[in-house]
Protein backbone atom coordinates (compact mmCIF):
# COMPACT_ATOMS: atom_id res chain seq x y z
CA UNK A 1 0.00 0.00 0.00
CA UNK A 2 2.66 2.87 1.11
CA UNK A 3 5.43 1.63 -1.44
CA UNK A 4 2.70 2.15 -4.29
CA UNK A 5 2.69 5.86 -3.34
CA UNK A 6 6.33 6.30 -3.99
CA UNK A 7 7.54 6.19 -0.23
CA UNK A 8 11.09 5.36 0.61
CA UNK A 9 11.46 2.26 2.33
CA UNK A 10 12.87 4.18 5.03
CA UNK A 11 9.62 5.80 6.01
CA UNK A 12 7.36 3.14 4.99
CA UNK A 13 8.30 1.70 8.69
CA UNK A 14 7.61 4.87 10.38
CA UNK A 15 4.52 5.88 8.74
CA UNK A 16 3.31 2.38 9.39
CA UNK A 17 4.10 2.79 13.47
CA UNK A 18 2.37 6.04 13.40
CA UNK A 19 -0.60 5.16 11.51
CA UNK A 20 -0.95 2.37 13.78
CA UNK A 21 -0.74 4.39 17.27
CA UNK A 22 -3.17 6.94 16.01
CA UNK A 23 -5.59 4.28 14.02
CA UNK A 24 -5.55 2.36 17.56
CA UNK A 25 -6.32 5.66 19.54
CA UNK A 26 -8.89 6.53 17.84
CA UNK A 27 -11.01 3.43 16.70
CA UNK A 28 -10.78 2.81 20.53
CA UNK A 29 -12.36 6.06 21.27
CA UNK A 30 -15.10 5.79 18.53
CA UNK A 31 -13.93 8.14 16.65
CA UNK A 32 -13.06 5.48 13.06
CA UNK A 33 -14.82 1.89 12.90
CA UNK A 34 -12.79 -1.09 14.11
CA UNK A 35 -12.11 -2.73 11.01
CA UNK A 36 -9.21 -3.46 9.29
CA UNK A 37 -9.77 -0.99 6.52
CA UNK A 38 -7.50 2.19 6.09
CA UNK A 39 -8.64 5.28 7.06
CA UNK A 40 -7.76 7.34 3.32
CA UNK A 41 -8.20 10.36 5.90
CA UNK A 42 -6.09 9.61 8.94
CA UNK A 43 -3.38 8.48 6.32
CA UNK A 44 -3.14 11.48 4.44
CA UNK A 45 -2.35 13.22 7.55
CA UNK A 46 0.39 11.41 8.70
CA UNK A 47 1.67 11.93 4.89
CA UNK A 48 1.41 14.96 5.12
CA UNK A 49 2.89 15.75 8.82
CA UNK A 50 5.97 13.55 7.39
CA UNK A 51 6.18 15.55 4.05
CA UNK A 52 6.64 18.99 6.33
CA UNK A 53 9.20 17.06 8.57
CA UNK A 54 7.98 15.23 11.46
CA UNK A 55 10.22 12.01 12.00
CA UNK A 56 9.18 11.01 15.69
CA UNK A 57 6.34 8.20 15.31
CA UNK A 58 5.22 9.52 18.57
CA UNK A 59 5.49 13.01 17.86
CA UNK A 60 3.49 12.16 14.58
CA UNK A 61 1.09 9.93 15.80
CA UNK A 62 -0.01 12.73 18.16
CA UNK A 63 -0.27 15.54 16.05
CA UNK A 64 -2.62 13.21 13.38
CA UNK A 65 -5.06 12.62 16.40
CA UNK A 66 -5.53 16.21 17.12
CA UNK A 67 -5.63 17.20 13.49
CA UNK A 68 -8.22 14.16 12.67
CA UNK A 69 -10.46 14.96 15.06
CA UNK A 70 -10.13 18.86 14.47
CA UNK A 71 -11.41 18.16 11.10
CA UNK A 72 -13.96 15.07 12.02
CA UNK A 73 -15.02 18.24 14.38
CA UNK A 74 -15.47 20.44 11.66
CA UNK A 75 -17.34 18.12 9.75
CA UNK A 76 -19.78 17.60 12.52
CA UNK A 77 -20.37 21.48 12.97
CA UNK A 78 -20.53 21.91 9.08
């Protein structure tokens, strides 16, 4: 899935650990359904937080939850 959007195979591991943290996080607070499907949304985020910099998993993981449900927030106001 990640190598088919042109990651390095350096940061195919770390996107993988943060999508994972935050994916966990969130389908445990309700906020995504606990399947085993992707989240297009939650990923792009993490792309995109990696794209501008962010190497700590952690760090990244973090900043994906507060920006995913900023904008599941929005949504819901919208």
């Amino acid at each position: 899935m990640l190598v088919e959007r042109g990651f390095q195979a350096m940061n195919v591991e770390l996107v993988s650990d943060a999508y994972a943290i935050a994916a966990n996080y969130l389908r445990r607070s309700g906020a995504i359904p606990d399947t085993l499907v992707t989240n297009e949304c939650l990923l792009e985020i993490i792309v995109r937080l990696l794209q501008h910099g962010e190497l700590n998993k952690i760090r990244l993981a973090n900043k994906a939850i507060a920006r995913f449900e900023a904008q599941a927030e929005a949504r819901a106001v919208a």
